[in-house]
Protein backbone atom coordinates (compact mmCIF):
# COMPACT_ATOMS: atom_id res chain seq x y z
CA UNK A 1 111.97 101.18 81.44
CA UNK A 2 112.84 99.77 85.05
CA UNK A 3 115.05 96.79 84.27
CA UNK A 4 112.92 95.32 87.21
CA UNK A 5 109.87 94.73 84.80
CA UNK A 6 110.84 91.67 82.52
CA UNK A 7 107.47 89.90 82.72
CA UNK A 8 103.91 91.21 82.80
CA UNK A 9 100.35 90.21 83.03
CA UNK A 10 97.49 91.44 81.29
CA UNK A 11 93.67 90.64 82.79
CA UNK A 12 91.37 91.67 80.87
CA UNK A 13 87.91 90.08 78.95
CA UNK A 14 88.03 93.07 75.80
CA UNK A 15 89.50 91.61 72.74
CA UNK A 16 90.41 94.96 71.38
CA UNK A 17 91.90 96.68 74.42
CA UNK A 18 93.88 93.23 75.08
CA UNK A 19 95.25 93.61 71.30
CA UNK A 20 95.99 97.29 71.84
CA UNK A 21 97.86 97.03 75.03
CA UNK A 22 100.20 93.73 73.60
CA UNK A 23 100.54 95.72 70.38
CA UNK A 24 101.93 98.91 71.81
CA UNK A 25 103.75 97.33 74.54
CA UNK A 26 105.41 95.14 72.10
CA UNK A 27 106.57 97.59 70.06
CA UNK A 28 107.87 99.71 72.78
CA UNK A 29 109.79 96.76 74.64
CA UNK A 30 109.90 93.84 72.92
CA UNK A 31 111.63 92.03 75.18
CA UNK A 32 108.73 91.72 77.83
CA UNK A 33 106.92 88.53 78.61
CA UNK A 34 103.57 89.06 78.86
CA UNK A 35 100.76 86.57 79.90
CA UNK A 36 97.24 87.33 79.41
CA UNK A 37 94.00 86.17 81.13
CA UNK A 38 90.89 86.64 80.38
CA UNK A 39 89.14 86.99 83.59
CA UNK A 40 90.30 86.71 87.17
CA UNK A 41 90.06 82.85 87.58
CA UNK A 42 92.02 82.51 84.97
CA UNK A 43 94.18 85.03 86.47
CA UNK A 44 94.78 83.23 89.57
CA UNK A 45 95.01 80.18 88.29
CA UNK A 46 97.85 80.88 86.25
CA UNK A 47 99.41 83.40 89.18
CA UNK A 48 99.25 80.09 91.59
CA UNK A 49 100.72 77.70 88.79
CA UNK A 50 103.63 79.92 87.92
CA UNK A 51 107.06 79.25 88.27
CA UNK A 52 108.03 83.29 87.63
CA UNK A 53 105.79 85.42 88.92
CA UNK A 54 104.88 88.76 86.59
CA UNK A 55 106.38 92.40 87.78
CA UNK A 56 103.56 93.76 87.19
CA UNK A 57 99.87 92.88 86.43
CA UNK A 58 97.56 95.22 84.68
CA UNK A 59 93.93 94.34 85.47
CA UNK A 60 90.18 95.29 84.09
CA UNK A 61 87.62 95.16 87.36
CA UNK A 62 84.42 94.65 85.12
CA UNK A 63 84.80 90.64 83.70
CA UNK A 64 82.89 87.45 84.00
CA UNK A 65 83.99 84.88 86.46
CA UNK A 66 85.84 86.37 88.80
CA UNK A 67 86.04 90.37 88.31
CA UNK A 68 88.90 93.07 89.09
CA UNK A 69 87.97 93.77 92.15
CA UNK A 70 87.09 90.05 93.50
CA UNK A 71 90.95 89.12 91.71
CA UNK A 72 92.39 92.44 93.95
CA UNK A 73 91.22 90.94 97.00
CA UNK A 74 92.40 86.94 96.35
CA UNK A 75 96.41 88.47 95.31
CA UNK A 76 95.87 90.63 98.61
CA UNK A 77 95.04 87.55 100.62
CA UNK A 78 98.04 85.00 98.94
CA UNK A 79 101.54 85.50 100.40
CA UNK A 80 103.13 84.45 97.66
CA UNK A 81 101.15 87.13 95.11
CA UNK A 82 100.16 89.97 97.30
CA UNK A 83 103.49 91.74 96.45
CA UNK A 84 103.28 92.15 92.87
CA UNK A 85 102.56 95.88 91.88
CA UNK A 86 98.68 95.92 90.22
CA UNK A 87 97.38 98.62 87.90
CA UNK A 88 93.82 98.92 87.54
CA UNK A 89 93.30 99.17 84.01
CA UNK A 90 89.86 100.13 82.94
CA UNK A 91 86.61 102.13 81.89
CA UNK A 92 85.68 103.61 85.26
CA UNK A 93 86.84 106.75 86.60
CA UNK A 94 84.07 106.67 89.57
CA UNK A 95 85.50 108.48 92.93
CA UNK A 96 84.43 106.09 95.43
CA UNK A 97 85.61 102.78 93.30
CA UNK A 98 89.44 104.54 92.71
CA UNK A 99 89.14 104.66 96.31
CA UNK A 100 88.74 101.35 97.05
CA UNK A 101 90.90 100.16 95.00
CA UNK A 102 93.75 101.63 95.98
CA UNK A 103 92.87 100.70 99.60
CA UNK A 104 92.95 97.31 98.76
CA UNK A 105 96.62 97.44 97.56
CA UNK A 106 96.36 98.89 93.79
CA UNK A 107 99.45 100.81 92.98
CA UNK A 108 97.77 103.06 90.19
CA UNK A 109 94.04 103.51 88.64
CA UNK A 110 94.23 104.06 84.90
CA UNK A 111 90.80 105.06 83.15
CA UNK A 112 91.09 103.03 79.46
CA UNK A 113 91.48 105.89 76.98
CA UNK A 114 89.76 105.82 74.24
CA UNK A 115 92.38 106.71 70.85
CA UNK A 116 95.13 104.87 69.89
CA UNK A 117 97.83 107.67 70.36
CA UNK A 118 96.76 108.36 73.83
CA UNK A 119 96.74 104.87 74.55
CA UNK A 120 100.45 104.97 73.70
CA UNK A 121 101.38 107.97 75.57
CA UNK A 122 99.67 106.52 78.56
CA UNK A 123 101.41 103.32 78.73
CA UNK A 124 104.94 104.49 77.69
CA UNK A 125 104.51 107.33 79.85
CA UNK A 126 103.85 104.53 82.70
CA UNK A 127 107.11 102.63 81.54
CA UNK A 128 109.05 105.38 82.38
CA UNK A 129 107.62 105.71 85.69
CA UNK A 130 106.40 102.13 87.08
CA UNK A 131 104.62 102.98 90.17
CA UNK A 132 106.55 100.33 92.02
């Protein structure tokens, strides 16, 4: 892993994707902060109130509040936040959304997998090479 990446944040409203992430990132490099939000308010909230910002933010676009793609746009638009690398981190794999995305600043677009053991080889696979 990039000894760049120290602290991370998770945003995302699914209670079991949110436990598999922190379980196999944990395991893999326990030595990471990470923060978690639930939605994107939250998400900001705690992006704006922080004293050390995250290396990295993985983020779900479909949530309550204040989605992915509305929490893309507000990091975009803050000078202080607009910097940190964002994955998208989630169930869509539509064309025209990926798209987007990565036009608004998105560094990578990650479709959730759905076992355990790819889950894994996804994420440690990404730790190797952080799309910084």
């Amino acid at each position: 892993m990039t000894k760049a990446i120290r602290n991370l944040m998770l945003v995302d409203d699914d209670e079991d994707d949110r436990e598999i992430f922190l379980m196999i990132v944990s395991k893999a490099h326990p030595t990471l902060t990470i923060s978690i939000a639930t939605n994107g308010e939250d998400a900001l909230q705690q992006l704006q109130n922080a004293t050390n910002l995250p290396d990295m933010i993985f983020l779900d676009l479909n949530m309550p509040l204040m989605n992915g793609r509305e929490l893309m746009q507000a990091l975009k638009a803050d000078v202080r936040l607009k910097r940190i690398p964002t994955i998208i981190l989630t169930t869509s794999s539509h064309g025209p959304t990926i798209n987007e995305l990565k036009a608004l600043g998105a560094k990578d677009f990650i479709t959730k997998p759905d076992k355990y053991s790819t889950w894994e080889k996804m994420l440690n696979d990404l730790f190797l090479n952080p799309p910084l």
